[in-house]
Protein backbone atom coordinates (compact mmCIF):
# COMPACT_ATOMS: atom_id res chain seq x y z
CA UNK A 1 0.00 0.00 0.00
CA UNK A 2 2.76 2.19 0.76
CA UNK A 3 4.67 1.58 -2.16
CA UNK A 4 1.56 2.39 -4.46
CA UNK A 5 0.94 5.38 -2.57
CA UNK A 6 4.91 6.80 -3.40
CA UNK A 7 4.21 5.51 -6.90
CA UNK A 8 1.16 8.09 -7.22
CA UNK A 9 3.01 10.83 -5.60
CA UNK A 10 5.98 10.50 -7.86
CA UNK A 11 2.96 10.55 -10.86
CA UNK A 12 1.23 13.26 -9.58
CA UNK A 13 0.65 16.15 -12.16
CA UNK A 14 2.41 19.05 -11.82
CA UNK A 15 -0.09 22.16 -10.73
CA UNK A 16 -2.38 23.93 -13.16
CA UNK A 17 -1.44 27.23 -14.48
CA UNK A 18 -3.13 30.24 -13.60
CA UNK A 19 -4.96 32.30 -16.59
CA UNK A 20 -2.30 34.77 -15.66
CA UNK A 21 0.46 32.71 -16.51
CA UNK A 22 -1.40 31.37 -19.72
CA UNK A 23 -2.05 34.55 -21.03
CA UNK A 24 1.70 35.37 -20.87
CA UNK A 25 2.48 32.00 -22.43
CA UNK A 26 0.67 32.98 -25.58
CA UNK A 27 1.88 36.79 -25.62
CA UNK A 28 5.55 35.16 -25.47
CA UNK A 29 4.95 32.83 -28.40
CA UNK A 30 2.90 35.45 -30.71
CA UNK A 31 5.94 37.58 -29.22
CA UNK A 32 8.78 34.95 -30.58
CA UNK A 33 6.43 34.03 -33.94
CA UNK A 34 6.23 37.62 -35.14
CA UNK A 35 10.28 38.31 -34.78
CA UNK A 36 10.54 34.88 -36.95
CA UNK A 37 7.88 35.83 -39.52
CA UNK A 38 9.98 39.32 -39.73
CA UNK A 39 13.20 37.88 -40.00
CA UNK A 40 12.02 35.05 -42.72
CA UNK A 41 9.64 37.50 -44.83
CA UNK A 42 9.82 40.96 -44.00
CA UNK A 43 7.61 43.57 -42.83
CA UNK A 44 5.58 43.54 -46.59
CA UNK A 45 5.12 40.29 -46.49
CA UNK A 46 4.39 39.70 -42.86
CA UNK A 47 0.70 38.85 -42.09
CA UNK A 48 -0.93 38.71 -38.71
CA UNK A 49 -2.32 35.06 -40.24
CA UNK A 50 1.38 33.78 -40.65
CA UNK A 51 2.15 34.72 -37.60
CA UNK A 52 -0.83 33.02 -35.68
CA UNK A 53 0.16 29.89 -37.46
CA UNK A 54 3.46 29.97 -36.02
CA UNK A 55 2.50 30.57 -32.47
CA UNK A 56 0.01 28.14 -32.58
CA UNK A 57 -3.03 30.05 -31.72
CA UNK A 58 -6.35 31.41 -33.65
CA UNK A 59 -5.73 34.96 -36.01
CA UNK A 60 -8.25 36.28 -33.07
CA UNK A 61 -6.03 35.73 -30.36
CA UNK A 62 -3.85 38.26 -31.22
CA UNK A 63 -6.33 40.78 -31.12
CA UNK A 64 -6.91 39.85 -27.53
CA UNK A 65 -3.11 40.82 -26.65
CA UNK A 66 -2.63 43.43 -28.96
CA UNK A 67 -4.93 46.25 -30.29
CA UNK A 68 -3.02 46.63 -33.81
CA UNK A 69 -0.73 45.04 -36.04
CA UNK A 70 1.84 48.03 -35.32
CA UNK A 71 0.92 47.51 -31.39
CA UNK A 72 2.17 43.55 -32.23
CA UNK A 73 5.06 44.35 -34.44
CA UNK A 74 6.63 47.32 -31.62
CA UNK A 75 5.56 44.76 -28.76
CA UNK A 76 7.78 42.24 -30.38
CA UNK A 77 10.91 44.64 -30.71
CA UNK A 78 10.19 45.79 -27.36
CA UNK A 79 10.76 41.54 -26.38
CA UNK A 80 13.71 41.34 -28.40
CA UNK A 81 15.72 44.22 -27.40
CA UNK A 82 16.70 43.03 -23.80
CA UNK A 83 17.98 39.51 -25.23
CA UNK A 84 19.92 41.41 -27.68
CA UNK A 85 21.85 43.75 -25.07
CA UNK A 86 22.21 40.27 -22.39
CA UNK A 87 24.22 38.64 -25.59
CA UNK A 88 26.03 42.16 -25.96
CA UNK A 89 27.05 41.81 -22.32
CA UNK A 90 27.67 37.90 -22.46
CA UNK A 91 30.02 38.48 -26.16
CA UNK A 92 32.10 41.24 -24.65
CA UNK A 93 32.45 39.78 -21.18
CA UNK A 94 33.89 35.97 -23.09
CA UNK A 95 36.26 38.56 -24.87
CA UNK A 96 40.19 37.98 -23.59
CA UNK A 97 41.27 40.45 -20.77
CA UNK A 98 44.02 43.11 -22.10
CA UNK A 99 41.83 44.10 -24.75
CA UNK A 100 40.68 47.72 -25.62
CA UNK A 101 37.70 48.18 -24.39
CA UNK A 102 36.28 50.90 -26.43
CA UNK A 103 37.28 48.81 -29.81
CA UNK A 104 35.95 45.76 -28.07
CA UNK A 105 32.71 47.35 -26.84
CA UNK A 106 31.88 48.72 -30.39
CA UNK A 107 33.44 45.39 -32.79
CA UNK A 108 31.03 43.68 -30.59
CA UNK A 109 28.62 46.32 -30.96
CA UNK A 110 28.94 45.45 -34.78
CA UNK A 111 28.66 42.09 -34.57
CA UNK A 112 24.97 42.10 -32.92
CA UNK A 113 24.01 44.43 -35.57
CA UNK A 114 24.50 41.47 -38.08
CA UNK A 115 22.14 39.66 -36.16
CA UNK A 116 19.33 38.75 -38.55
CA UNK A 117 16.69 39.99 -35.83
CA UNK A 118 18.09 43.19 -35.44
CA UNK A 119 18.16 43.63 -38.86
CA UNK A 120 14.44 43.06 -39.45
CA UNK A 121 13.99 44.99 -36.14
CA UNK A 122 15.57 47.70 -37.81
CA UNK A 123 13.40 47.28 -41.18
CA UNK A 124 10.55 48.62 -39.16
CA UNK A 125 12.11 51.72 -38.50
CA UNK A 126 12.70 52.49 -42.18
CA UNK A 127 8.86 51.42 -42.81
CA UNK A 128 7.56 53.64 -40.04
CA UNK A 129 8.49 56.68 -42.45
CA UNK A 130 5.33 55.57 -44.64
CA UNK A 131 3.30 53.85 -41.80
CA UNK A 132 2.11 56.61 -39.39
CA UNK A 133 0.54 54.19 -37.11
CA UNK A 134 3.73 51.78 -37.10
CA UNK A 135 5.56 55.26 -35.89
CA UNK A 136 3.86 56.49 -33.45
CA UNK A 137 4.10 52.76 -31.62
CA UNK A 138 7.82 52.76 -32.49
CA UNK A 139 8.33 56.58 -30.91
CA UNK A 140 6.82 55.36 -27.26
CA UNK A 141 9.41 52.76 -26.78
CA UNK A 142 12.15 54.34 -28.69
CA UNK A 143 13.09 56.86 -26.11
CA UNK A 144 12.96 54.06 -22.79
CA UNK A 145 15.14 51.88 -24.91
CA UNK A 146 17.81 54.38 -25.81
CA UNK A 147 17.73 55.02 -22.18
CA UNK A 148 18.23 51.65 -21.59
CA UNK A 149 21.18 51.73 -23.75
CA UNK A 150 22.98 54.53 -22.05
CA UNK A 151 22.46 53.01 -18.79
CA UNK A 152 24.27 49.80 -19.57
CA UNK A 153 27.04 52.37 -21.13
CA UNK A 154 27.60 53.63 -18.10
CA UNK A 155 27.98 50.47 -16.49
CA UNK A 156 30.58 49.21 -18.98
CA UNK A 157 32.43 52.81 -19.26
CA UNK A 158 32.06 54.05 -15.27
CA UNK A 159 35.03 55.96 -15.28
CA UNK A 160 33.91 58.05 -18.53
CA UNK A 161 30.26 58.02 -17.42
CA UNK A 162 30.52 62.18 -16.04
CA UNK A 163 32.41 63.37 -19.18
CA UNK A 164 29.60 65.95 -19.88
CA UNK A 165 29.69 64.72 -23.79
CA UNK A 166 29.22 60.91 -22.52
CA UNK A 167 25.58 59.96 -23.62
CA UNK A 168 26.11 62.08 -27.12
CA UNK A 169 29.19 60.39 -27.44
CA UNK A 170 27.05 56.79 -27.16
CA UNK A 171 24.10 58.05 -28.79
CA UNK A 172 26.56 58.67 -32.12
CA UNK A 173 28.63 55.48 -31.60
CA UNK A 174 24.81 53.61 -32.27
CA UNK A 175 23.79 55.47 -34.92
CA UNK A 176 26.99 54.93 -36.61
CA UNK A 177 26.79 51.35 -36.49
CA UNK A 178 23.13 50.99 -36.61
CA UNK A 179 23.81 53.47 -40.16
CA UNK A 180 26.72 50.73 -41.20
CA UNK A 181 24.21 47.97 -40.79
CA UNK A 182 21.98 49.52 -43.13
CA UNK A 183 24.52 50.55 -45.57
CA UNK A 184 26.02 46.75 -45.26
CA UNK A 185 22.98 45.44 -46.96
CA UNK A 186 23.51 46.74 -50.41
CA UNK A 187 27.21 46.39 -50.14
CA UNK A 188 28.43 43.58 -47.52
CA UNK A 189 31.77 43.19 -48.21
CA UNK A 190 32.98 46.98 -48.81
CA UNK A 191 35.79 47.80 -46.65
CA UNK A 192 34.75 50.70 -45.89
CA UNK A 193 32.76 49.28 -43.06
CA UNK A 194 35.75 48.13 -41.18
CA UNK A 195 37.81 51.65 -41.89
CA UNK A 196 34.23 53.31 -40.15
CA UNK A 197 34.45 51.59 -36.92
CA UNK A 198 38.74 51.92 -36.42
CA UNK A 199 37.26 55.72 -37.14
CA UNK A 200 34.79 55.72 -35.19
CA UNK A 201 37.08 53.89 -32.12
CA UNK A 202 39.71 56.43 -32.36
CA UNK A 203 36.89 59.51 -31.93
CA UNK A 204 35.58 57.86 -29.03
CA UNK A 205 38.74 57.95 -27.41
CA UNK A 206 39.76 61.10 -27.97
CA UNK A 207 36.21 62.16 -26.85
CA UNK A 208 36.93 60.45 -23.50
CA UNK A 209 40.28 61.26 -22.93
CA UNK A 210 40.33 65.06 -23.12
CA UNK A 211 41.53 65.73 -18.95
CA UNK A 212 41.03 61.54 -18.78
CA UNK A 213 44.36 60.31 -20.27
CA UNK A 214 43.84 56.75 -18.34
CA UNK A 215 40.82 56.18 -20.87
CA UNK A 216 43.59 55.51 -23.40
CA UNK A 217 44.93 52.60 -21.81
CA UNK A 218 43.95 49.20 -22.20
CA UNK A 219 41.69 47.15 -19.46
């Protein structure tokens, strides 16, 4: 009797989730579907259908999350952002110790740009100019993100962090490589690319080091 009575216990079900945690399943996967739709198709091909077949759920269930298509499509970029800046972190701290930082921090910088999801992340941007709706979601988590960004600049660069110039300083260093991206697409192998960030590494050090000569040296 005993036995059979362990043997049930170690069978029992696991507990039921809550509608709560549900409901966040299915945002998640409608999340996740719609950055895979947008990477595989684009943003002209990309249909709210396709991407309900992916996530496994009825067309109308996405209407119950989200009250647009551009509410879904910024909602999704919104998900993907934060795993995009954790691998940022995770690349540069894996990168060998003696290194410069600043050429480090933007090389790796460079490198997530590549990263097909960014990529079609950034293809929304560039459609926003025609899609007012599609902008206006975009604008409302544009400035928390680039926030966001400065923050963990801070965190990497403390000891250049009060230079009054600092956040312009990162604000151009993203816009440079986020405008290299772009450009990369319609020619991938110029070399230009490659002259642009040794550029764009040398500026950022001389920003830094006016009155900060120790920003010069390596970690």
């Amino acid at each position: 009797m005993a036995q059979r009575k362990a043997r049930q216990g170690n069978t029992a079900r696991p507990p039921r989730r809550t509608q709560e945690q549900r409901r966040e399943e299915t945002r998640r996967r409608l999340l996740d579907a719609t950055i895979t739709v947008l990477v595989e198709q684009g943003y002209a091909q990309l249909t709210t259908v396709e991407v309900a077949k992916r996530a496994g759920v009825s067309q109308g269930a996405i209407f119950t999350h989200f009250d647009t298509k551009a509410d879904l499509l910024c909602a999704s970029v919104e998900h993907l952002f934060p795993r995009l800046i954790q691998d940022y972190l995770t690349g540069l701290g894996g990168l060998p110790s003696g290194r410069d930082r600043i050429s480090a921090a933007i090389q790796m910088l460079w490198v997530v740009f590549q990263r097909p999801e960014l990529q079609a992340a950034i293809e929304l941007y560039v459609a926003a100019r025609t899609d007012p709706e599609l902008q206006a979601a975009l604008a409302a988590m544009e400035g928390p993100h680039r926030d966001n960004l400065v923050r963990v600049a801070r965190e990497l660069f403390p000891e250049a962090a009060s230079h009054h110039e600092f956040e312009a300083v990162i604000e151009l260093v993203i816009d440079a490589v986020q405008g290299g991206a772009i450009a990369r697409v319609a020619r991938p192998d110029h070399p230009a690319i490659q002259r642009m960030l040794k550029v764009l590494t040398r500026f950022v050090h001389r920003s830094f080091a006016r009155g900060r000569p120790r920003l010069l040296k390596k970690a």
